[in-house]
C-alpha atoms as a PDB file:
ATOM      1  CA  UNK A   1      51.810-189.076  76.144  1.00  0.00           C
ATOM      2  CA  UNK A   2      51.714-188.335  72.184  1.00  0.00           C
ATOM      3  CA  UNK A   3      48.192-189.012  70.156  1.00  0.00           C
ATOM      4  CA  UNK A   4      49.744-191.967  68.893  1.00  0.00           C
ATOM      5  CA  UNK A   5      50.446-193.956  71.888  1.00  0.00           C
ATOM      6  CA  UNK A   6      46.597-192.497  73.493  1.00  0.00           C
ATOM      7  CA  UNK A   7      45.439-194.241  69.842  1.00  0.00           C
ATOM      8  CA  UNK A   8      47.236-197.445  70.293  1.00  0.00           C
ATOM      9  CA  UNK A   9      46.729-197.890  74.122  1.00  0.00           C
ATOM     10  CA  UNK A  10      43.169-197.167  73.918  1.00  0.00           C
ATOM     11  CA  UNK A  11      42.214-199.534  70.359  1.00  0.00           C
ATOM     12  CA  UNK A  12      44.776-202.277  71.855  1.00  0.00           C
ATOM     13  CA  UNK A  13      43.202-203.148  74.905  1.00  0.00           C
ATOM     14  CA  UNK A  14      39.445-202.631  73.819  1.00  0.00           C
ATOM     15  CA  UNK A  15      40.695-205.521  71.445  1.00  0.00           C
ATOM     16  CA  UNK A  16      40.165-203.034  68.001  1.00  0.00           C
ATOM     17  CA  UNK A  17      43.305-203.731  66.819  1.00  0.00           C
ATOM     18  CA  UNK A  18      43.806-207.265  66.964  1.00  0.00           C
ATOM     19  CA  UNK A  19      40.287-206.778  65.088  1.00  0.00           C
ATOM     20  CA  UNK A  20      41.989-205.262  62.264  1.00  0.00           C
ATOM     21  CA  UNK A  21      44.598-207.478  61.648  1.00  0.00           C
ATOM     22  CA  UNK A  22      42.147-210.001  61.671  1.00  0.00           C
ATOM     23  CA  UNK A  23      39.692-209.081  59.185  1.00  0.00           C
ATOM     24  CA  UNK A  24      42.108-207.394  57.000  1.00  0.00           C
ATOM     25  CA  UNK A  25      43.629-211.224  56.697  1.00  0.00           C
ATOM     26  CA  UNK A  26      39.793-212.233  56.503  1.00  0.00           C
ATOM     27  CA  UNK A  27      39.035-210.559  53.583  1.00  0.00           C
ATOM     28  CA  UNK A  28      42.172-210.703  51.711  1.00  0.00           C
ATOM     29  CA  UNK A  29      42.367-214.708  51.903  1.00  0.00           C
ATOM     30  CA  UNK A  30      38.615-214.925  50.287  1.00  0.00           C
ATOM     31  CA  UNK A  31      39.181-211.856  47.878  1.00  0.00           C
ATOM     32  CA  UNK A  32      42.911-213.706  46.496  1.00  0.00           C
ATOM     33  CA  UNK A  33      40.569-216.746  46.870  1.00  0.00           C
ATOM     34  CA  UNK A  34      38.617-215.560  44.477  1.00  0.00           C
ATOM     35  CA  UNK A  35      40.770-213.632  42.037  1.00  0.00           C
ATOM     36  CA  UNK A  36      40.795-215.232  38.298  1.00  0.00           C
ATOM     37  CA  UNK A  37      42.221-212.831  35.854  1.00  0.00           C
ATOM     38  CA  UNK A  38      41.080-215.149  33.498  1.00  0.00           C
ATOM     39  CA  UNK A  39      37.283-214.196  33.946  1.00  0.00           C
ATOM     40  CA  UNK A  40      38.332-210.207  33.597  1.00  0.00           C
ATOM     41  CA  UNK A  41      39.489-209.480  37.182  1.00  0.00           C
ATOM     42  CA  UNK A  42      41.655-206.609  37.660  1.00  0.00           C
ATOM     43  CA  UNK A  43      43.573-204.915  40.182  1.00  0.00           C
ATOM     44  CA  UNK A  44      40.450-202.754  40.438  1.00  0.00           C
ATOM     45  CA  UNK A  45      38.170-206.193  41.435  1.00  0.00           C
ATOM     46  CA  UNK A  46      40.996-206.985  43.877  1.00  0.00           C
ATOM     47  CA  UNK A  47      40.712-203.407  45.779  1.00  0.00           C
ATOM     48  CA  UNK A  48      36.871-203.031  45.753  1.00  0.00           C
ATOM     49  CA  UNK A  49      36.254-206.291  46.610  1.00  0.00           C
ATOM     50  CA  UNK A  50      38.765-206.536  49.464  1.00  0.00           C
ATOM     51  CA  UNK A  51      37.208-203.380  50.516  1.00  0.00           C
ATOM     52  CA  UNK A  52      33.842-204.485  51.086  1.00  0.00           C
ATOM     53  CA  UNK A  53      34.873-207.681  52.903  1.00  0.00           C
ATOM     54  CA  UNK A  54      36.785-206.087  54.854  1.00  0.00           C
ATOM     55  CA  UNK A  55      33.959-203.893  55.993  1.00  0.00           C
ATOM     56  CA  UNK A  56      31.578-206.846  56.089  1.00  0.00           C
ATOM     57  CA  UNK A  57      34.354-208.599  58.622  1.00  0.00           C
ATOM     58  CA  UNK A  58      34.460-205.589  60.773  1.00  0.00           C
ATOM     59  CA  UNK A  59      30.824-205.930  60.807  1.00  0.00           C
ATOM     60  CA  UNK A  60      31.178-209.234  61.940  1.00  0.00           C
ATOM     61  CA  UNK A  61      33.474-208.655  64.791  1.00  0.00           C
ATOM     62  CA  UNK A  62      31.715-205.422  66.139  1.00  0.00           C
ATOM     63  CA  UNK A  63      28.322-206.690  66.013  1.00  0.00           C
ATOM     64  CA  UNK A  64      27.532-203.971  63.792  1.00  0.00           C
ATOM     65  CA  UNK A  65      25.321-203.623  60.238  1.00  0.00           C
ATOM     66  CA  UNK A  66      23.686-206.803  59.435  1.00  0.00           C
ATOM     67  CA  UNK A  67      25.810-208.617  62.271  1.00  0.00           C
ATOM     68  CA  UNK A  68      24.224-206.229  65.060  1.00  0.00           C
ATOM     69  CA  UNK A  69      22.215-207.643  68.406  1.00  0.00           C
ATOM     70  CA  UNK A  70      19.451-206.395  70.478  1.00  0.00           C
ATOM     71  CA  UNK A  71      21.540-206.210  73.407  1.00  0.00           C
ATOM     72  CA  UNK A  72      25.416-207.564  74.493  1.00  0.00           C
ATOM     73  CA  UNK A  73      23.480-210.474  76.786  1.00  0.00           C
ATOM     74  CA  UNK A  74      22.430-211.789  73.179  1.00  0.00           C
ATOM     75  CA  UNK A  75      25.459-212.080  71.389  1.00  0.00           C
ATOM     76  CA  UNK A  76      26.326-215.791  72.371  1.00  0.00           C
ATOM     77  CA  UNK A  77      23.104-216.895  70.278  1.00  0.00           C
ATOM     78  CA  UNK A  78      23.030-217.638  66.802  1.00  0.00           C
ATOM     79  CA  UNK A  79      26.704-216.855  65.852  1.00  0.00           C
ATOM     80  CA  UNK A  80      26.276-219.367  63.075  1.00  0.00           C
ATOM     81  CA  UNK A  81      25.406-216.172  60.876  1.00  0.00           C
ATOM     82  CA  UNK A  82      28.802-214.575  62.304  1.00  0.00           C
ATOM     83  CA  UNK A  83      30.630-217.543  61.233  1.00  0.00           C
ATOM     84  CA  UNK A  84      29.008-218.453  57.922  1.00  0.00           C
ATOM     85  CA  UNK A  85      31.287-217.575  54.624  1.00  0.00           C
ATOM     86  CA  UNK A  86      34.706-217.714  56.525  1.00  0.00           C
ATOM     87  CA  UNK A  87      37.049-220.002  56.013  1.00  0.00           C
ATOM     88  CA  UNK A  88      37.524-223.193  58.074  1.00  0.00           C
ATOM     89  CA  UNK A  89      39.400-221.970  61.218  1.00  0.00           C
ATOM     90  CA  UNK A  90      38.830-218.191  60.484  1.00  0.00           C
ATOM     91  CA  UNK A  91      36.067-217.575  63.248  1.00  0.00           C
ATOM     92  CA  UNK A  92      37.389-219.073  65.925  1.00  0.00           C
ATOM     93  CA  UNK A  93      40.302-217.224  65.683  1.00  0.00           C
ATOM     94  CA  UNK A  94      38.479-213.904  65.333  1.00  0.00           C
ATOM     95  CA  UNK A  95      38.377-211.271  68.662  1.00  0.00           C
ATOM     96  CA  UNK A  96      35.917-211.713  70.998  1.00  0.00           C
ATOM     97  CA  UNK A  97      34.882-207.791  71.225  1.00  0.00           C
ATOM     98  CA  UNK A  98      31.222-207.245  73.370  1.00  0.00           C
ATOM     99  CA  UNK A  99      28.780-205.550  71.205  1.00  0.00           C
ATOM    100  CA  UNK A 100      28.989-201.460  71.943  1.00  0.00           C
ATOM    101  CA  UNK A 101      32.335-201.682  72.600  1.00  0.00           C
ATOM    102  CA  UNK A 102      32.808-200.606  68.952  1.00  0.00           C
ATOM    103  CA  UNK A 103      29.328-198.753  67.345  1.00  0.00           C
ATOM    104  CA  UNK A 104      28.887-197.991  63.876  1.00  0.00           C
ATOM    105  CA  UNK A 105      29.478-194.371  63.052  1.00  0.00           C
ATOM    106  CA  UNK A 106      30.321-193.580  59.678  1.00  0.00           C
ATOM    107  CA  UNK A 107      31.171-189.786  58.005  1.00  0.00           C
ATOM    108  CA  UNK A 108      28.954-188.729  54.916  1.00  0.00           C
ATOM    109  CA  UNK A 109      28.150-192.241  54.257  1.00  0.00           C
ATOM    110  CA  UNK A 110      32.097-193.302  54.315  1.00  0.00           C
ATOM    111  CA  UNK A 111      31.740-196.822  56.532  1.00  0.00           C
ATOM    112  CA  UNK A 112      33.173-196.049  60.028  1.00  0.00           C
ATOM    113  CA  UNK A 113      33.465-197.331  63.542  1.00  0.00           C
ATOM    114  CA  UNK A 114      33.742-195.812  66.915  1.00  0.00           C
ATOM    115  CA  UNK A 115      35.754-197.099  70.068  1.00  0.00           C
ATOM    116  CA  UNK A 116      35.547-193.924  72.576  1.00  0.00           C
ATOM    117  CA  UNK A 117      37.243-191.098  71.327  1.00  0.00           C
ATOM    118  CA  UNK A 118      38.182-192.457  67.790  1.00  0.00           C
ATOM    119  CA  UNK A 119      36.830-193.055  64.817  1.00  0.00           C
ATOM    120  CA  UNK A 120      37.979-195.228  62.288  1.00  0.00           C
ATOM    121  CA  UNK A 121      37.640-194.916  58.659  1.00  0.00           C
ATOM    122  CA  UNK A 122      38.889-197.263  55.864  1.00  0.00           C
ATOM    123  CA  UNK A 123      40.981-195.959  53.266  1.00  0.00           C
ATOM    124  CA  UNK A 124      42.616-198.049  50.600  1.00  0.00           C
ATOM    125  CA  UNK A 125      45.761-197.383  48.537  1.00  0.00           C
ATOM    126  CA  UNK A 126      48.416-198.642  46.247  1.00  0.00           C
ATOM    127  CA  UNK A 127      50.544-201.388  48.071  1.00  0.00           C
ATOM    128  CA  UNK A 128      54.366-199.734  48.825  1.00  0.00           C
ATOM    129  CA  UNK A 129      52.904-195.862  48.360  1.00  0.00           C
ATOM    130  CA  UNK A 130      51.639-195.240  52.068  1.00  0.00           C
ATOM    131  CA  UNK A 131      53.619-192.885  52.714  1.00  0.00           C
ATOM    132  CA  UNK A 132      52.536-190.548  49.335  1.00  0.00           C
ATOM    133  CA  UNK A 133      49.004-191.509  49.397  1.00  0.00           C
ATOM    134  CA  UNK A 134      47.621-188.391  47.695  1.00  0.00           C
ATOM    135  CA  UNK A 135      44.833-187.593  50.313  1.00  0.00           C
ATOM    136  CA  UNK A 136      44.327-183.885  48.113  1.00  0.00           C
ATOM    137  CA  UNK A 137      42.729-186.320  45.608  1.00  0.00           C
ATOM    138  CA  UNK A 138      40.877-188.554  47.518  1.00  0.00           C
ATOM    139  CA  UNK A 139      36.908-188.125  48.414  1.00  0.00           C
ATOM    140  CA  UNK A 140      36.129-185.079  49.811  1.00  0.00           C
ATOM    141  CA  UNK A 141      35.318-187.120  53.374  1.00  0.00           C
ATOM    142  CA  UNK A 142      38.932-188.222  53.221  1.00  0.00           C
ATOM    143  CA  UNK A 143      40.648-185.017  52.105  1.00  0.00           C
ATOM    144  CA  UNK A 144      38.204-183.619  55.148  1.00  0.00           C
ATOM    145  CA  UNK A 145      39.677-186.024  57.556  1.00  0.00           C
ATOM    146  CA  UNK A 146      43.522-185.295  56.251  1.00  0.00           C
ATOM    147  CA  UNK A 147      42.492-181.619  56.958  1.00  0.00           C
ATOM    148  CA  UNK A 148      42.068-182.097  60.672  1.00  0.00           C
ATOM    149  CA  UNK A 149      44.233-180.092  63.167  1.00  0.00           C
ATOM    150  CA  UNK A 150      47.516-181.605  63.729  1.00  0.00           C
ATOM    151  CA  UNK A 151      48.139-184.046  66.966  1.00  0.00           C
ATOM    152  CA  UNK A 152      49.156-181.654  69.939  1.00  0.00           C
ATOM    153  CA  UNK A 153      52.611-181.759  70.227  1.00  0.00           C
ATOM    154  CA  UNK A 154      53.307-182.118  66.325  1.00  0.00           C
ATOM    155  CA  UNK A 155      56.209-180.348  64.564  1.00  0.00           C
ATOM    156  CA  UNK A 156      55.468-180.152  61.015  1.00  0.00           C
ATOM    157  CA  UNK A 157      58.870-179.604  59.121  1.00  0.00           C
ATOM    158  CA  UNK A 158      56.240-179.511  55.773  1.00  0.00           C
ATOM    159  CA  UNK A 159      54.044-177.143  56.785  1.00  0.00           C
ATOM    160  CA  UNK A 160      50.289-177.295  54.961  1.00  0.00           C
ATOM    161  CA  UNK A 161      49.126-174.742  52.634  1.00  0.00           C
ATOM    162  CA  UNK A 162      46.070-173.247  54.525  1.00  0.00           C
ATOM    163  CA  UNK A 163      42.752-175.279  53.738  1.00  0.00           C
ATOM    164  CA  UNK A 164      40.300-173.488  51.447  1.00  0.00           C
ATOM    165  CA  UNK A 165      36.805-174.024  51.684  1.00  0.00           C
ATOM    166  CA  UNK A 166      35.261-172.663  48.713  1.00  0.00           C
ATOM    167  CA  UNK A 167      38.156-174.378  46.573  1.00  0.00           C
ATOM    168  CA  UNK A 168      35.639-177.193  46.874  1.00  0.00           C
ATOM    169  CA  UNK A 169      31.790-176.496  48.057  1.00  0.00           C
ATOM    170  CA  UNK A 170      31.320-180.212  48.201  1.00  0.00           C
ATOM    171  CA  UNK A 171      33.366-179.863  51.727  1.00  0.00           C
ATOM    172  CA  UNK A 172      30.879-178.057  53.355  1.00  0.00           C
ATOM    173  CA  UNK A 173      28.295-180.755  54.540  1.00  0.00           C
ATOM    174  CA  UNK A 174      30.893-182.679  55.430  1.00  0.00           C
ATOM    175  CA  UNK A 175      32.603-179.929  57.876  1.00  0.00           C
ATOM    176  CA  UNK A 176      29.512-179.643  59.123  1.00  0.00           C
ATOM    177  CA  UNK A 177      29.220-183.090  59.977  1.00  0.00           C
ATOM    178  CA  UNK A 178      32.382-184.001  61.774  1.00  0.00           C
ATOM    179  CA  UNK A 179      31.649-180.696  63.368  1.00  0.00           C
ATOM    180  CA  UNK A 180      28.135-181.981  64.797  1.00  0.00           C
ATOM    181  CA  UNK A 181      29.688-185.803  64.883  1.00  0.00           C
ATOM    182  CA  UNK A 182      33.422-185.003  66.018  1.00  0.00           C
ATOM    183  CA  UNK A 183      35.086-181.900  67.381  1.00  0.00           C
ATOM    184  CA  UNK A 184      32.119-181.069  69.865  1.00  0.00           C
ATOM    185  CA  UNK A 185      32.605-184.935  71.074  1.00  0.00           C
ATOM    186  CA  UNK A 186      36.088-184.777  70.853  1.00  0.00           C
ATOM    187  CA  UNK A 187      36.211-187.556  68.343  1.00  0.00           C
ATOM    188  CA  UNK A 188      39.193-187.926  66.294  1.00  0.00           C
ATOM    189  CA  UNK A 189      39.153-189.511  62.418  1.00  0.00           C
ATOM    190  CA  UNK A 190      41.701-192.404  62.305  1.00  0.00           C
ATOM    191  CA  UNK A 191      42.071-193.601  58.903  1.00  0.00           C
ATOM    192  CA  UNK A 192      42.740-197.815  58.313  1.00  0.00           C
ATOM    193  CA  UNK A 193      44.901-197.412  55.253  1.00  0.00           C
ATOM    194  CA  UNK A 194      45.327-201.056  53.665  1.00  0.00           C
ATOM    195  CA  UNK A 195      46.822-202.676  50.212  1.00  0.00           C
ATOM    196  CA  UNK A 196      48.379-205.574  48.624  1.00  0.00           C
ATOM    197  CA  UNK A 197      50.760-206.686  45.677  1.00  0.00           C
ATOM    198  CA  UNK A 198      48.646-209.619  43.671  1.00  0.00           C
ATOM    199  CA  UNK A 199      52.147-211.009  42.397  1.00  0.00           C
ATOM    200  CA  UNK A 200      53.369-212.054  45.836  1.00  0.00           C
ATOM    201  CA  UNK A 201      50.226-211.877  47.534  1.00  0.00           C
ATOM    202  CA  UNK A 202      51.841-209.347  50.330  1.00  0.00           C
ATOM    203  CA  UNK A 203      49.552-206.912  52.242  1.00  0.00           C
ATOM    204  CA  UNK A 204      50.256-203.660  53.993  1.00  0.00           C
ATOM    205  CA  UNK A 205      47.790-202.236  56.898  1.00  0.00           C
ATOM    206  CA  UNK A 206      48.039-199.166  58.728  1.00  0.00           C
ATOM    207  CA  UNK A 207      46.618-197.170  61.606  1.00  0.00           C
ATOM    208  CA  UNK A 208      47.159-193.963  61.875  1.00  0.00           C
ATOM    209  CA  UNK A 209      46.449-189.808  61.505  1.00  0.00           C
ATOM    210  CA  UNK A 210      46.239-188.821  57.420  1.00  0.00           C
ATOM    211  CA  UNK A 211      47.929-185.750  56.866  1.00  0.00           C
ATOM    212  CA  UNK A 212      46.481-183.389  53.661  1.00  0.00           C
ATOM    213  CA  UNK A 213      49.399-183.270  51.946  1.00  0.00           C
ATOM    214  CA  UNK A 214      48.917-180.623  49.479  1.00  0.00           C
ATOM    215  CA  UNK A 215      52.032-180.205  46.966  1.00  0.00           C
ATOM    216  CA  UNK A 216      53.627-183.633  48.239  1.00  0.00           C
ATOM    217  CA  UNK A 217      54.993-184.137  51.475  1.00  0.00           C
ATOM    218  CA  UNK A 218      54.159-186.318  54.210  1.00  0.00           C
ATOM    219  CA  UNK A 219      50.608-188.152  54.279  1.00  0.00           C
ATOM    220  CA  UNK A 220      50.621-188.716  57.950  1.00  0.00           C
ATOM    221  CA  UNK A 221      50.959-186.810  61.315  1.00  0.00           C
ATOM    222  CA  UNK A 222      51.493-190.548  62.395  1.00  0.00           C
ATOM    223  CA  UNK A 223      51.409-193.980  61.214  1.00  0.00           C
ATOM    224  CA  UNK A 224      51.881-197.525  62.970  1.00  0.00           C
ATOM    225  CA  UNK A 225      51.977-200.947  61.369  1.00  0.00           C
ATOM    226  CA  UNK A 226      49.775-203.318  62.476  1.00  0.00           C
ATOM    227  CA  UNK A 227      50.829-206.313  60.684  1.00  0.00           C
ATOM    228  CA  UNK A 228      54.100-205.721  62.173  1.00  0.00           C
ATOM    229  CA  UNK A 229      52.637-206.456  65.611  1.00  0.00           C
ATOM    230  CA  UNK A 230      51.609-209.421  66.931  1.00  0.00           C
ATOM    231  CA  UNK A 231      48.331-209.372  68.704  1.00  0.00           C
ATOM    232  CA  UNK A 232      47.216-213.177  68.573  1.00  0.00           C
ATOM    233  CA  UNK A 233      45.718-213.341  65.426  1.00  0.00           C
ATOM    234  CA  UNK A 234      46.302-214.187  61.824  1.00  0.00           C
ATOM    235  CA  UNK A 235      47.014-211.208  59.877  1.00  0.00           C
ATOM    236  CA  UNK A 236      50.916-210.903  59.175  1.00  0.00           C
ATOM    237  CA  UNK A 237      53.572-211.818  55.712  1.00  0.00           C
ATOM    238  CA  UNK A 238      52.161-213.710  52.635  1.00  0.00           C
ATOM    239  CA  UNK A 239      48.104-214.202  51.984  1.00  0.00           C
ATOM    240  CA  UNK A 240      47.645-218.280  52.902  1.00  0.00           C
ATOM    241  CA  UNK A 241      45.604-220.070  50.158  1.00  0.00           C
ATOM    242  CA  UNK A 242      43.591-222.099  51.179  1.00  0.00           C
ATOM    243  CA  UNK A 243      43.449-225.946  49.376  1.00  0.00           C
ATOM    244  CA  UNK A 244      41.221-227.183  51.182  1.00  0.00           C
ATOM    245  CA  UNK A 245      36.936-227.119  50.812  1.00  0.00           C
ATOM    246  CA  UNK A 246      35.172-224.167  52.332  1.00  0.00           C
ATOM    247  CA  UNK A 247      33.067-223.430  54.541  1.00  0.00           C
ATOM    248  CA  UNK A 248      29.420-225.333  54.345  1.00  0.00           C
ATOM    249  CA  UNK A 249      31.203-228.387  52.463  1.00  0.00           C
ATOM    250  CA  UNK A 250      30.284-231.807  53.811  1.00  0.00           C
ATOM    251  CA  UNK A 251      32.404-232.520  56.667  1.00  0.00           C
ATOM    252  CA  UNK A 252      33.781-229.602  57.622  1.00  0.00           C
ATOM    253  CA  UNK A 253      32.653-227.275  60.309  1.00  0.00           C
ATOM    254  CA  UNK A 254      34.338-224.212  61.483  1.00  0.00           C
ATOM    255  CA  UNK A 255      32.439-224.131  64.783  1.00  0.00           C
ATOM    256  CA  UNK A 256      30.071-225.507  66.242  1.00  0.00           C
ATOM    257  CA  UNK A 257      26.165-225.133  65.009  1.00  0.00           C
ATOM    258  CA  UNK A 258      24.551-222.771  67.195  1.00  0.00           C
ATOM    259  CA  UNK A 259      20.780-220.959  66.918  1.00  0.00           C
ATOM    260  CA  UNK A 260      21.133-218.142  63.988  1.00  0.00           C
ATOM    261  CA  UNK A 261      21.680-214.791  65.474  1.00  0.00           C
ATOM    262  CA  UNK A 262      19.278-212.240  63.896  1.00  0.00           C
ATOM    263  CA  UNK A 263      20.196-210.640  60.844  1.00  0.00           C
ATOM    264  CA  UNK A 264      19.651-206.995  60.094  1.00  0.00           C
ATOM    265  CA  UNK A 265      20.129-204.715  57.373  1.00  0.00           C
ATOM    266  CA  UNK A 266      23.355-201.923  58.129  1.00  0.00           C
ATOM    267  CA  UNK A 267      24.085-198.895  56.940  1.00  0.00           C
ATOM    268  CA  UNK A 268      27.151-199.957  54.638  1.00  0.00           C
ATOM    269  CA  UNK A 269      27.208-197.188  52.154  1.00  0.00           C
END
């Protein structure tokens, strides 16, 4: 069986990637939402914004950061705080995932989660370009990731040129972290590539193995499109806008009041 399907099998029926879809779609509906060019915003608003939401709905759905819980018995109390700031509908259509199923485990402060074996990092890019994201000139965490030893099994018909260390010293805490954090545990970096076109409102999300595509070439080992797939949950064609009042307005509830689950302060750098 190739890495991909291992990947798929593995974050499909721990419930990661309906998890995906779904906050992806979170966080794009309130960032498009949000989005006035009028007051100044930019295509640069639109990506750093959607970026943190969708971190903060990961959160959410991992029981992770702010969102996390003493223990798994205590997740069904208090998930008012899970469900406040979504839109109406939004949270009870978001996967049910037991807390430690997913932990938090980011890579030189780049936000990550862990399901067994793989790590997922979020990666952001400009909508139709997956397959030349330039991971050579991204962060040195993702150009780290890209840098990884190919999937077993791989035949590379663009062969890499061979990674230098000192062509960047920056790299060198960082190797020594996913060496402490991933190849002793066997962890593999996943990257959660994800875009959209502010015209039309269409989004693009991807799983899959980043490829350091030095001198062009092929930016992935593998790739798979999740909103392509159908796992149950929101998350696929043109951004909804919603016209109707938000969440906390009189007389609407997205789910019923519960006790507050306790809030704590993440890691979300």
């Amino acid at each position: 069986m190739s890495e991909q399907q291992d990947a798929l099998e593995d974050l499909e029926s721990s419930g990661v990637l309906s998890a995906l879809a779904w906050a992806d779609a979170s966080a794009y509906r309130r960032t498009m939402e949000d989005f006035d060019p009028e007051t100044g915003h930019d295509q640069g608003w639109v990506g750093g914004t959607a970026h943190r939401l969708f971190c903060d709905r990961l959160h959410r759905v991992f029981s992770t950061g702010k969102y996390a819980v003493d223990a798994p018995e205590a997740a069904g109390a208090g998930l008012d705080a899970v469900a406040a700031g979504l839109f109406p509908g939004e949270y009870r259509r978001m996967p049910i995932i037991a807390p430690g199923v997913v932990t938090w485990s980011d890579l030189n402060q780049s936000p990550g989660w862990r399901c067994e074996r793989w790590r997922l990092l979020l990666a952001s890019f400009v909508y139709g370009e997956s397959n030349r994201i330039p991971w050579p000139r991204k962060s040195p965490t993702k150009r780290r990731v890209a840098s990884q030893g190919k999937p077993d099994g791989y035949v590379d018909s663009h062969p890499m040129l061979p990674f230098d260390e000192e062509f960047d010293p920056s790299l060198a805490s960082i190797v020594q972290t996913m060496s402490e954090q991933g190849d002793d545990l066997g962890l593999t970096s996943l990257i959660v590539a994800h875009s959209v076109e502010l015209e039309a409102g269409s989004r693009e999300l991807y799983l899959g193995r980043s490829r350091l595509n030095r001198g062009g070439g092929e930016a992935w080992y593998w790739k798979h499109d999740l909103l392509a797939t159908d796992f149950g949950t929101p998350g696929t064609g043109t951004l909804p806008i919603s016209s109707g009042p938000r969440p906390g307005t009189p007389g609407v509830q997205d789910a019923p009041v519960r006790l507050r689950r306790e809030i704590r302060e993440g890691n979300d750098k």
